[in-house]
Each structure stands twice: as structure tokens, then as C-alpha cells.
N, C-alpha and C. Protein backbone atom coordinates (compact mmCIF):
# COMPACT_ATOMS: atom_id res chain seq x y z
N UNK A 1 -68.65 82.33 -13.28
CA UNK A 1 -67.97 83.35 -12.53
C UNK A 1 -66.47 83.10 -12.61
N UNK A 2 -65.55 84.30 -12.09
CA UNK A 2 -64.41 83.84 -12.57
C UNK A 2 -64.03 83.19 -11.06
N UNK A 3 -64.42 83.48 -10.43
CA UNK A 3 -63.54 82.43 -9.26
C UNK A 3 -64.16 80.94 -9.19
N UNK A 4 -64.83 80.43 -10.34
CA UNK A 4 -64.82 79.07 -10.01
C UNK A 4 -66.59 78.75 -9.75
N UNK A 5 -67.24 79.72 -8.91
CA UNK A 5 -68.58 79.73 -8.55
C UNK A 5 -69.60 79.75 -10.17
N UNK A 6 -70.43 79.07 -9.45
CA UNK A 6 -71.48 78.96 -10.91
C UNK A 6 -72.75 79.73 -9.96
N UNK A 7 -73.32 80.01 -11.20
CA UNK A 7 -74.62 81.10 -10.42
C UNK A 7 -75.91 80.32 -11.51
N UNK A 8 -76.96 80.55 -11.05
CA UNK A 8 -77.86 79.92 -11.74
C UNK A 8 -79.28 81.12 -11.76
N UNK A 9 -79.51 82.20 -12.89
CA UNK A 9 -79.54 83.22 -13.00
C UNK A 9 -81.19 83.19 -13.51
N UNK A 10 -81.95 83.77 -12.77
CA UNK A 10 -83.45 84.33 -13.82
C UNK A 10 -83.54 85.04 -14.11
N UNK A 11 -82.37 85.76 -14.54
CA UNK A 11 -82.60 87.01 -15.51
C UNK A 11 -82.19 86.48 -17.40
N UNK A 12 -82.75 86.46 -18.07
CA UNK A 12 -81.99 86.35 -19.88
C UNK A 12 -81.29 87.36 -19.95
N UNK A 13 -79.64 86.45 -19.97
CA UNK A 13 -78.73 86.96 -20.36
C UNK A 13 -77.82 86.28 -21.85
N UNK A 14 -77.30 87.03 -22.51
CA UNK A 14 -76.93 86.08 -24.14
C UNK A 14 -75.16 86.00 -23.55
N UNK A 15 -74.64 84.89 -24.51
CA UNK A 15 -73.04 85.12 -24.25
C UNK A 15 -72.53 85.68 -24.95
N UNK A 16 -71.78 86.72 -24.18
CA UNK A 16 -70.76 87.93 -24.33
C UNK A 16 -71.75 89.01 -23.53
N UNK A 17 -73.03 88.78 -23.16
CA UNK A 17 -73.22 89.65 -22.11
C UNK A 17 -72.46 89.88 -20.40
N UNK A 18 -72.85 90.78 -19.97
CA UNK A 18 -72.39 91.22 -18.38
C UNK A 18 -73.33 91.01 -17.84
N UNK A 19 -73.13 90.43 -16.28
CA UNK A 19 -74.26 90.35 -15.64
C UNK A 19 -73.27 90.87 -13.83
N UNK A 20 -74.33 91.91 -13.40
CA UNK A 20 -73.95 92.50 -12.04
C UNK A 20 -74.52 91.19 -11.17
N UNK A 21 -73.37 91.18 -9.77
CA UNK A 21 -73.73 89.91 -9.09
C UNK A 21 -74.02 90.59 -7.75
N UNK A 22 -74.71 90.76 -6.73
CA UNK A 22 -74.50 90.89 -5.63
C UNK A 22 -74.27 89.84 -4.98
N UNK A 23 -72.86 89.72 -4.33
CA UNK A 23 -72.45 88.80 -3.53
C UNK A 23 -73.08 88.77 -1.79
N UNK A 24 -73.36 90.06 -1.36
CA UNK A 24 -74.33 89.89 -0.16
C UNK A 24 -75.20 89.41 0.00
N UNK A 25 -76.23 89.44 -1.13
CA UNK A 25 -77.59 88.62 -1.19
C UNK A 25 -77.40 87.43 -1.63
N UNK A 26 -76.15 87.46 -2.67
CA UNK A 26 -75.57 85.72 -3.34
C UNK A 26 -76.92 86.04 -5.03
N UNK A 27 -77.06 86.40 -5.57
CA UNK A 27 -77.38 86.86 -6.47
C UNK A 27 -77.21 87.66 -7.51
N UNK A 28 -77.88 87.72 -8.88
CA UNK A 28 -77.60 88.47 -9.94
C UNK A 28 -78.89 89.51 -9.81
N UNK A 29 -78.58 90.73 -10.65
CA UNK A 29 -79.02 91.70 -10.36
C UNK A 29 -79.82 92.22 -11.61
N UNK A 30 -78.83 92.27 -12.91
CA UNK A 30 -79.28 93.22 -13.92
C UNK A 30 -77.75 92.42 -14.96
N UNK A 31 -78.51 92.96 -16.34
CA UNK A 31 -77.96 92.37 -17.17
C UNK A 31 -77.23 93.04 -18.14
N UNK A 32 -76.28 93.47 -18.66
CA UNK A 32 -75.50 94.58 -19.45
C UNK A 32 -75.21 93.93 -21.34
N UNK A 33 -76.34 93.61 -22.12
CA UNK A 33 -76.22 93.18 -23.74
C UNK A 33 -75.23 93.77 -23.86
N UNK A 34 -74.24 93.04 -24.72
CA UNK A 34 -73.13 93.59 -25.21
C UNK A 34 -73.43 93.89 -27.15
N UNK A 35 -73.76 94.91 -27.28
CA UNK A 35 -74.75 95.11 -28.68
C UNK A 35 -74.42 96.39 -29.21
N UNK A 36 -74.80 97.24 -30.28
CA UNK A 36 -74.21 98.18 -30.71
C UNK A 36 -74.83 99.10 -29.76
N UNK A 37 -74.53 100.07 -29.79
CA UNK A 37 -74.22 101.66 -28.74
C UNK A 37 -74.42 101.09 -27.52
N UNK A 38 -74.08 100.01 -26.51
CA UNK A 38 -73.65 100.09 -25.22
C UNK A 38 -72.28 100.42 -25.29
N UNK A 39 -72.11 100.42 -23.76
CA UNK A 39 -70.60 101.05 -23.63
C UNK A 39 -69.89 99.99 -22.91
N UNK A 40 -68.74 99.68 -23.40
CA UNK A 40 -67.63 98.50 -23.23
C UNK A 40 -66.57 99.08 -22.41
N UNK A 41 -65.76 98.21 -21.98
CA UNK A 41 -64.50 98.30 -21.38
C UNK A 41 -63.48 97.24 -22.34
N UNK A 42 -62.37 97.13 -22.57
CA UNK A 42 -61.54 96.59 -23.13
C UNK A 42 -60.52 95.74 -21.94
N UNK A 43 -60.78 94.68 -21.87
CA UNK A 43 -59.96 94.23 -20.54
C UNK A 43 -58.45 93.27 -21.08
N UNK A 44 -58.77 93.28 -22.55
CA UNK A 44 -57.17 92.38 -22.57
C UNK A 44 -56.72 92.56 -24.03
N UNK A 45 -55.80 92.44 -24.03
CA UNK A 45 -55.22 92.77 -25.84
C UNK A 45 -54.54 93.93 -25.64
N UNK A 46 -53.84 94.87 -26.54
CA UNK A 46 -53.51 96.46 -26.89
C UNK A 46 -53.63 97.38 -26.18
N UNK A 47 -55.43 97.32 -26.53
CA UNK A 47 -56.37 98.61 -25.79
C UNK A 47 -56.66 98.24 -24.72
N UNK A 48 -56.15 97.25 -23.43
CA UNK A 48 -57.04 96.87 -22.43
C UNK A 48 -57.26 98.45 -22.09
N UNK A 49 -58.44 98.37 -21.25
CA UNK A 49 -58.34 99.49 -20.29
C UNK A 49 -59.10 100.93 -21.15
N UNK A 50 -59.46 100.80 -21.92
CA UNK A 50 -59.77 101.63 -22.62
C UNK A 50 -61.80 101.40 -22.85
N UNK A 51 -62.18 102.68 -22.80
CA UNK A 51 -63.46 102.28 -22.29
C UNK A 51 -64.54 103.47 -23.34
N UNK A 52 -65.59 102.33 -24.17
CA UNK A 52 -65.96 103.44 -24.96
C UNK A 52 -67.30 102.85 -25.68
N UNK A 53 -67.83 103.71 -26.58
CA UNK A 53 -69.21 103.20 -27.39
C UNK A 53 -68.78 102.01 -28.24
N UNK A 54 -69.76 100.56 -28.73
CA UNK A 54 -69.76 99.83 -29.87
C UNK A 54 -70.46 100.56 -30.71
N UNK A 55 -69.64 100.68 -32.12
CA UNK A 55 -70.11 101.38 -33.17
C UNK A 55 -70.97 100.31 -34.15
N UNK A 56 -69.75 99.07 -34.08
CA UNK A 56 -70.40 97.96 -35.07
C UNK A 56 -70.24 96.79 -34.65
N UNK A 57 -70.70 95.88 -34.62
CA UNK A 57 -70.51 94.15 -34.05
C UNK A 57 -70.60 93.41 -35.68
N UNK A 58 -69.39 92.53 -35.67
CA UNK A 58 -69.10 92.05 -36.96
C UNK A 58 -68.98 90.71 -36.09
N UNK A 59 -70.31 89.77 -36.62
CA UNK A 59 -70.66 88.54 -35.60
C UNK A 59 -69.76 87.65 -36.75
N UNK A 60 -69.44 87.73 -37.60
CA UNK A 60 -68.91 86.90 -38.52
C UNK A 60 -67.22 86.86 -38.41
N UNK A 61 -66.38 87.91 -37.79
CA UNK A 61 -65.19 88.13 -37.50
C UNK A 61 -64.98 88.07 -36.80
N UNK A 62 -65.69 88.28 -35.30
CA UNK A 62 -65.87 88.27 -34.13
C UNK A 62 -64.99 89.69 -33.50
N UNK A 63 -65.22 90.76 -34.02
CA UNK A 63 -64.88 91.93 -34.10
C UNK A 63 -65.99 93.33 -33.83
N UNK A 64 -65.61 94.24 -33.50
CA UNK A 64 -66.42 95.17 -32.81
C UNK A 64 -65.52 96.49 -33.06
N UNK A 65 -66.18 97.20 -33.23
CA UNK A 65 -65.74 98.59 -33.79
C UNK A 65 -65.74 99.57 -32.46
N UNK A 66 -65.20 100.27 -31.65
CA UNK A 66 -65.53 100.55 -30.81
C UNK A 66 -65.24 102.27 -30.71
N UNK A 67 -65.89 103.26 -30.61
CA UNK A 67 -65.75 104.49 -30.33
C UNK A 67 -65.21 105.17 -29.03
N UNK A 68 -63.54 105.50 -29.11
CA UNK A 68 -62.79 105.85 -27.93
C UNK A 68 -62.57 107.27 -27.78
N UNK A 69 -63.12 107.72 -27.08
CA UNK A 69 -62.84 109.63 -27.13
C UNK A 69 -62.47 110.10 -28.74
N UNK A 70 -63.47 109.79 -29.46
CA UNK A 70 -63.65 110.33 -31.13
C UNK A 70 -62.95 109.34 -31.63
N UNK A 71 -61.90 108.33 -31.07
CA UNK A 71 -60.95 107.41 -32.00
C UNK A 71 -61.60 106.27 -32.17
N UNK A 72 -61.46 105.93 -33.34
CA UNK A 72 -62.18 104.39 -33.49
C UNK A 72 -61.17 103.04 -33.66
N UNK A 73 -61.46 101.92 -32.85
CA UNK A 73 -60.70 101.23 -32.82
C UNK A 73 -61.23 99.85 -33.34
N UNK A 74 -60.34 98.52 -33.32
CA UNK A 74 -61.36 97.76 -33.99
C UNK A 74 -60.59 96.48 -32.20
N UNK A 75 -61.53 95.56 -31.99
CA UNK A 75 -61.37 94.84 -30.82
C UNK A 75 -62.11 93.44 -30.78
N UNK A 76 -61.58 91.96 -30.94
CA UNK A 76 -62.04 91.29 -30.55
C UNK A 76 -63.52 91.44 -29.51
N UNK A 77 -63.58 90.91 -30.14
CA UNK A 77 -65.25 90.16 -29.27
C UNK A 77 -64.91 90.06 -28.23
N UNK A 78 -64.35 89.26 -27.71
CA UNK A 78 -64.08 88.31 -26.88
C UNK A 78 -63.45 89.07 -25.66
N UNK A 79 -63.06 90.18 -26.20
CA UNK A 79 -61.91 90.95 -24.70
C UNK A 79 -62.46 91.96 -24.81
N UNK A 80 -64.28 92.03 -25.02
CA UNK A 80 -65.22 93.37 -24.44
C UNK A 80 -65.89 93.03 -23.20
N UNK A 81 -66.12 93.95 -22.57
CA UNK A 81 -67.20 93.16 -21.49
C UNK A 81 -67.94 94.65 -21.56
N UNK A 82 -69.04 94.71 -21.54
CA UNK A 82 -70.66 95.15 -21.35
C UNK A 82 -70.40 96.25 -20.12
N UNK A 83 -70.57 97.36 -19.76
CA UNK A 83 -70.26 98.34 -18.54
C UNK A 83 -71.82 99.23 -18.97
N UNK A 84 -72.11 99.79 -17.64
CA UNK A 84 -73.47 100.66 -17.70
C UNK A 84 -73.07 101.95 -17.95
């Protein structure tokens, strides 16, 4: 977690996936694959903030093709996160 908390999760989740937390119950919820046609958010680099389909995952570049209102962009791995 980003504030420091570790969660210890029974749901299978892979890394570079999203995982929803409910903090009222103190639990995880559901799991968001970060894989081709889910839908991403861009949280750091250029495009932060920009929110759209994975077209292609290039596991070897660590790159992702991502479909932005018809524009295609290309985005680190690493600064996608998984959105429903």
C-alpha cells in the first residue's frame, strides 16, 4: 500500500495489477489485471491523467499501447494502474 500498510490478500492478484481495498472492513475486495482491453489511468510521466483502453502490452519493453479518445499513445508499464 502506498502509505506504508501491508495487506495480506486472498484474492490472486499479478504485479502491475490493481487491487480495491476497503479500509472500513480493513480488506481487499476485487482485483483489476492490468492486460490488453482493460482500461488504465496514466498516473505519472507526459500523459498522467489521461485515461483509456490497452491496445498492446510489450512485456519485453515494458511498454503498453494505450487507446485515448481514438489517439494512441505509447506508456511505460510501470505508470499504468488497472481502473474498472
Amino acid at each position: 500500500m502506498i502509505d506504508g500498510r501491508n495487506l495480506i490478500s486472498r484474492i490472486k492478484c499479478n504485479i502491475n495489477d490493481s487491487i480495491l481495498v476497503n479500509f472500513e472492513k480493513k480488506g481487499d475486495e476485487k482485483c483489476f489485471p492490468l492486460k490488453e482491453k482493460s482500461n488504465a489511468i496514466v498516473f505519472e510521466g507526459k500523459h498522467a491523467g489521461k485515461k483509456g483502453m490497452v491496445n498492446k502490452m510489450n512485456q519485453e519493453r515494458k511498454m503498453a499501447e494505450l487507446n485515448v479518445q481514438g489517439e494512441k499513445i505509447n506508456v511505460l508499464i510501470k505508470q499504468l494502474m488497472a481502473i474498472e
